[in-house]
N, C-alpha and C. Protein backbone atom coordinates (compact mmCIF):
# COMPACT_ATOMS: atom_id res chain seq x y z
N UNK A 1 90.36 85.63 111.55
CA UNK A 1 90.54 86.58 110.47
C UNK A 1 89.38 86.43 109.50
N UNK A 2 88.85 87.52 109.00
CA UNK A 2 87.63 87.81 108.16
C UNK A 2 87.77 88.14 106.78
N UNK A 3 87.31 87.90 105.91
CA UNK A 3 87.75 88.89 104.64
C UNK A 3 87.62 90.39 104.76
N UNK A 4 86.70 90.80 105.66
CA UNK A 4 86.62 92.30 105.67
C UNK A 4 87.88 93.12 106.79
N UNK A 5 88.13 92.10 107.72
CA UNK A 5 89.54 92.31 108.15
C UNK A 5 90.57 92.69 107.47
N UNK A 6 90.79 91.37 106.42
CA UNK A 6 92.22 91.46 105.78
C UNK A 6 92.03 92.95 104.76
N UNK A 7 90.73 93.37 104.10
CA UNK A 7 90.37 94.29 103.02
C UNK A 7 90.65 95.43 103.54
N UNK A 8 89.69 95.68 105.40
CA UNK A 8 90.59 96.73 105.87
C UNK A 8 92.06 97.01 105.96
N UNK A 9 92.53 95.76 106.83
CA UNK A 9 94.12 95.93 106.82
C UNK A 9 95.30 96.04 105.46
N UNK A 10 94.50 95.79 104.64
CA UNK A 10 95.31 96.15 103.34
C UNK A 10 95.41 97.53 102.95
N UNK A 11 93.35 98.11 103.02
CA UNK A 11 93.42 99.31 102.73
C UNK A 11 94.25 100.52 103.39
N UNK A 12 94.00 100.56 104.80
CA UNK A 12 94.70 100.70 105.78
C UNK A 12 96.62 101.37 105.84
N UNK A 13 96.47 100.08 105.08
CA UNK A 13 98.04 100.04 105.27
C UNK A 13 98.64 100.06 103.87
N UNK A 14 97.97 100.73 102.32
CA UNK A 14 97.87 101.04 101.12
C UNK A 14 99.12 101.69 100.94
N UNK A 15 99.38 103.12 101.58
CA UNK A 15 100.34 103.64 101.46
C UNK A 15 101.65 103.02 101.96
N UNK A 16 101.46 102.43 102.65
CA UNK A 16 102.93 101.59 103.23
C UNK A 16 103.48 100.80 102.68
N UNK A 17 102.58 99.99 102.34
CA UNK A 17 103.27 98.62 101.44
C UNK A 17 103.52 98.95 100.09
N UNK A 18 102.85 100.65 99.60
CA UNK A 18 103.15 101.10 98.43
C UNK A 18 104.93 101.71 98.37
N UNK A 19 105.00 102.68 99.82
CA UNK A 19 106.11 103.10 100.08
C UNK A 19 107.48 102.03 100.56
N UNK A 20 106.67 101.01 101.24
CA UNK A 20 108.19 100.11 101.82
C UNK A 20 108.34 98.84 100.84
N UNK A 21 107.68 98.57 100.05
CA UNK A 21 107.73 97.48 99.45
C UNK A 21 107.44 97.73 97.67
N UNK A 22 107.39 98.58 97.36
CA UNK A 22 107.16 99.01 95.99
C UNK A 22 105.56 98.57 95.30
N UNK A 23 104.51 98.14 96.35
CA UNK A 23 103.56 97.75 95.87
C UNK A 23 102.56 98.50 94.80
N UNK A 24 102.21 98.00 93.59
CA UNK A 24 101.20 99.01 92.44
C UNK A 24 99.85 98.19 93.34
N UNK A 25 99.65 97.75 93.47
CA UNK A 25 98.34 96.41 93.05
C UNK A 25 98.66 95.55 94.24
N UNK A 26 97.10 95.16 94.35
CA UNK A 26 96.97 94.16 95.76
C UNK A 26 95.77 93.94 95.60
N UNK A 27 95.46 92.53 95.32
CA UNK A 27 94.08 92.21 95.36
C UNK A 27 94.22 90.59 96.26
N UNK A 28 92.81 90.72 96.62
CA UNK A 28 92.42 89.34 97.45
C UNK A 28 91.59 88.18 96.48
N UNK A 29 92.49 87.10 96.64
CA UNK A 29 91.03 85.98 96.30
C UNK A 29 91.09 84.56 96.69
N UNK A 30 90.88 83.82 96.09
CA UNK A 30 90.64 82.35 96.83
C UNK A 30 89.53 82.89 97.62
N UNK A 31 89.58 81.27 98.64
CA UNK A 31 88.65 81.21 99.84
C UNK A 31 87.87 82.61 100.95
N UNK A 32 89.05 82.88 101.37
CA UNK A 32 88.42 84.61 101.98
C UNK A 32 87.65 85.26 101.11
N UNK A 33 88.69 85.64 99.66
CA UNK A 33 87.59 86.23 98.69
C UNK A 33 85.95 86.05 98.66
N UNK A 34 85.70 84.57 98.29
CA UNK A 34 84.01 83.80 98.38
C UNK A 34 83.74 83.77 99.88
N UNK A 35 84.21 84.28 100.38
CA UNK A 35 83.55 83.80 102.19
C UNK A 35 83.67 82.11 102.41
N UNK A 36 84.58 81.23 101.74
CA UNK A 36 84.62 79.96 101.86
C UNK A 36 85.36 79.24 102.81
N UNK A 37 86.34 80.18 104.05
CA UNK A 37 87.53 80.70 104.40
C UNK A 37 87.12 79.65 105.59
N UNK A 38 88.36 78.71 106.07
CA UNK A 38 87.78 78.11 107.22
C UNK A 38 89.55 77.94 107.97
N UNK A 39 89.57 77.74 109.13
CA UNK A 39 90.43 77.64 110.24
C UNK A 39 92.01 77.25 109.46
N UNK A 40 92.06 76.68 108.13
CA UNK A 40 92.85 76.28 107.71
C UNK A 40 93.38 76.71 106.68
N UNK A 41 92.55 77.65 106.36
CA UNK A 41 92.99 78.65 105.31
C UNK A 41 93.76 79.65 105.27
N UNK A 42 94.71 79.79 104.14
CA UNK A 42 95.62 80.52 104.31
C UNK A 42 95.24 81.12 103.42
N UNK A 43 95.98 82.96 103.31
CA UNK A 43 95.37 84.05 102.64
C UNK A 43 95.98 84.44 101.22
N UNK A 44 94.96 84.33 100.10
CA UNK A 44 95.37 84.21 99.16
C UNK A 44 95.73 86.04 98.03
N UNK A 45 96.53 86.53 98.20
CA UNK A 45 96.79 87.76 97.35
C UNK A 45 98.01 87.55 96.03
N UNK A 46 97.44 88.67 95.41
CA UNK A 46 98.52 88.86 94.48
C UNK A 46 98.53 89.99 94.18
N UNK A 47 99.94 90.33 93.27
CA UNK A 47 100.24 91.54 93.73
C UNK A 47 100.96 92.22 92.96
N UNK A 48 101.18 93.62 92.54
CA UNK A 48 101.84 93.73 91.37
C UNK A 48 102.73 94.66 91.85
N UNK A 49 104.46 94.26 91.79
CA UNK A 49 105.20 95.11 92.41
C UNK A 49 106.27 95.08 91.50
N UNK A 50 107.52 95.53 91.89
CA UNK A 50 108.99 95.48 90.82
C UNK A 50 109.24 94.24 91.50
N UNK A 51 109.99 93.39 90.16
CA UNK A 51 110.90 92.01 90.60
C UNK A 51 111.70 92.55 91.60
N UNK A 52 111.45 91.92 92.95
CA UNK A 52 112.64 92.11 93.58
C UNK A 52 112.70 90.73 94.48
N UNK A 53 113.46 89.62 94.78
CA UNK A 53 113.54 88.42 95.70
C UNK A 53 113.40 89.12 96.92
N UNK A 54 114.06 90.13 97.81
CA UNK A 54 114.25 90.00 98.68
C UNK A 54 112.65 91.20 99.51
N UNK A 55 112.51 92.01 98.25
CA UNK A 55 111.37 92.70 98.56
C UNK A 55 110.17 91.90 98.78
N UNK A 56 110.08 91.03 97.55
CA UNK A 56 108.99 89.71 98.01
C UNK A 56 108.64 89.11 98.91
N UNK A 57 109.56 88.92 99.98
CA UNK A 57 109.99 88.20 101.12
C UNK A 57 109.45 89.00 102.45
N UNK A 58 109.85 90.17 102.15
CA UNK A 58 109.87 90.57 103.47
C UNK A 58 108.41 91.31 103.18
N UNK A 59 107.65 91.45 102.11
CA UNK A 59 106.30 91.97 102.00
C UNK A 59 105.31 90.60 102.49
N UNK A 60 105.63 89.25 102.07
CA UNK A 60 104.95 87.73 102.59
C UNK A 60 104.98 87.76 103.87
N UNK A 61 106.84 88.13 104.61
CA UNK A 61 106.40 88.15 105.67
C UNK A 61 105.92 89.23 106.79
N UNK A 62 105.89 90.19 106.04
CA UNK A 62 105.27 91.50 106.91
C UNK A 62 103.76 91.05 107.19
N UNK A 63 103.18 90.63 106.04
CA UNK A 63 101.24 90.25 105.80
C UNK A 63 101.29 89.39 106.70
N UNK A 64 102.01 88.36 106.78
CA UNK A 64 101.54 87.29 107.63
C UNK A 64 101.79 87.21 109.46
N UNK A 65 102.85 88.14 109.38
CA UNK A 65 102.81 88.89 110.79
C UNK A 65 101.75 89.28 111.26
N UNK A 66 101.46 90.21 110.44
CA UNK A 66 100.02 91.24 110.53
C UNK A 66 98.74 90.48 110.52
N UNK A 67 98.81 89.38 110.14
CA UNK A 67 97.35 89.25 108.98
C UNK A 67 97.24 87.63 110.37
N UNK A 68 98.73 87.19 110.83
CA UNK A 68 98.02 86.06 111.60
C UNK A 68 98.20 84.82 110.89
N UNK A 69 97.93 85.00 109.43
CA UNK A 69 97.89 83.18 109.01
C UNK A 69 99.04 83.13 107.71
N UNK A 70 99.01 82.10 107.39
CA UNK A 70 100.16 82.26 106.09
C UNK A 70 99.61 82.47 105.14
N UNK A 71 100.46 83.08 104.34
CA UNK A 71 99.84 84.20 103.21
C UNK A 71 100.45 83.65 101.73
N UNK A 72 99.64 82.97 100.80
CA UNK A 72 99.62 82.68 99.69
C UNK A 72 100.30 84.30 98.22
N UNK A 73 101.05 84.57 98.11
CA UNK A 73 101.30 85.53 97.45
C UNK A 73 101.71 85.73 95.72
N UNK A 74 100.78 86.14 95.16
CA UNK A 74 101.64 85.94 93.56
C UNK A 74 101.85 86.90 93.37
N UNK A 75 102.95 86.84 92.22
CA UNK A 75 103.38 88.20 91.29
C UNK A 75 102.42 88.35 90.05
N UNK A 76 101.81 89.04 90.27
CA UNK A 76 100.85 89.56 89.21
C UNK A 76 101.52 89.26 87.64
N UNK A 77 102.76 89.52 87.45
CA UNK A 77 103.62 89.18 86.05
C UNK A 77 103.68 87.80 85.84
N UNK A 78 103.81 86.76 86.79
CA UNK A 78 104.69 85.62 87.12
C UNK A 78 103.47 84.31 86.87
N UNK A 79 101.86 85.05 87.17
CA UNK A 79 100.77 83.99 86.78
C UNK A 79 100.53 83.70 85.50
N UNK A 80 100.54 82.32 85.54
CA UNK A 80 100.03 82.14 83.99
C UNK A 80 98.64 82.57 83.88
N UNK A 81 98.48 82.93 82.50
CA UNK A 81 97.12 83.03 81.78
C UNK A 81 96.03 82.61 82.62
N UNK A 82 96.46 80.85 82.39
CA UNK A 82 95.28 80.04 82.71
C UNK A 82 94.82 80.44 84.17
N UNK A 83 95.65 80.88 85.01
CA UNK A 83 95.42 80.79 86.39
C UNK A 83 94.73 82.13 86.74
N UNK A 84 95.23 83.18 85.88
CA UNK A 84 95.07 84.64 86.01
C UNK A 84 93.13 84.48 85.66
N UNK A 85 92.76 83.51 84.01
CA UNK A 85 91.34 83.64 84.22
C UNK A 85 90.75 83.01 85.27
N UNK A 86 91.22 81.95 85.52
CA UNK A 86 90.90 81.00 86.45
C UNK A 86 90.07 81.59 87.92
N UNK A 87 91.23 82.94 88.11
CA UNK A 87 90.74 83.58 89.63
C UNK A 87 90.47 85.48 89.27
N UNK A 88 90.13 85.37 88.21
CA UNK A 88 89.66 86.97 87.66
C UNK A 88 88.55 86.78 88.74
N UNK A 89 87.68 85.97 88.57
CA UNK A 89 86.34 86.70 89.29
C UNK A 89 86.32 86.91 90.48
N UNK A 90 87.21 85.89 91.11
CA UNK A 90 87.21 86.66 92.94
C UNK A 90 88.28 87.69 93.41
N UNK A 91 88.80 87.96 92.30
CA UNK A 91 90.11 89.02 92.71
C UNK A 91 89.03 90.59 93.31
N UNK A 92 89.43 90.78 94.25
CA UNK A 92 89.10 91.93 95.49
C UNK A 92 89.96 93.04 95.72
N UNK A 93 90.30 93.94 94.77
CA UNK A 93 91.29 94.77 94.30
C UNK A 93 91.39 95.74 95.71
N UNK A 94 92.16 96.06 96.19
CA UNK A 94 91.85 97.36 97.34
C UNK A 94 92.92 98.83 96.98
């Protein structure tokens, strides 16, 4: 898996995860983001959708079906501050 993989398969699949999962927002970052991404890396997004537990769940595990590796997922509401500046610069909005 590539970063330009996962960027397609997000874009790709924009309307879907907008329609089946309530998704506003989907961006990429961590490791894939920087091209730093190695065999052990798992895929880092976050994401801005309605609170829902069970919608959460089945959107983590739809990506990681799809996507192949395990999928790191935040709620865009739910990050603190510190973490939100922390990874502003590699966030990869699609």
């Amino acid at each position: 898996m590539t970063k330009r993989e996962i960027l397609n398969f997000l874009t790709q699949n924009k309307e879907l995860l907008k329609n089946r999962f309530g998704v506003k927002k989907i961006a990429l970052f961590g490791s894939y983001a920087r091209d730093e991404a190695n065999e052990k890396s798992d895929i880092d997004l976050i994401v801005e959708m309605p609170s829902s537990f069970q919608k959460y769940f089945e959107l983590k595990y739809f990506l990681e079906e799809h996507l192949g590796k395990k999928v790191d997922l935040g709620l865009s509401h739910k990050v603190r501050a510190y973490i939100k500046n922390k990874i502003q610069k590699d966030l990869i909005y699609v």
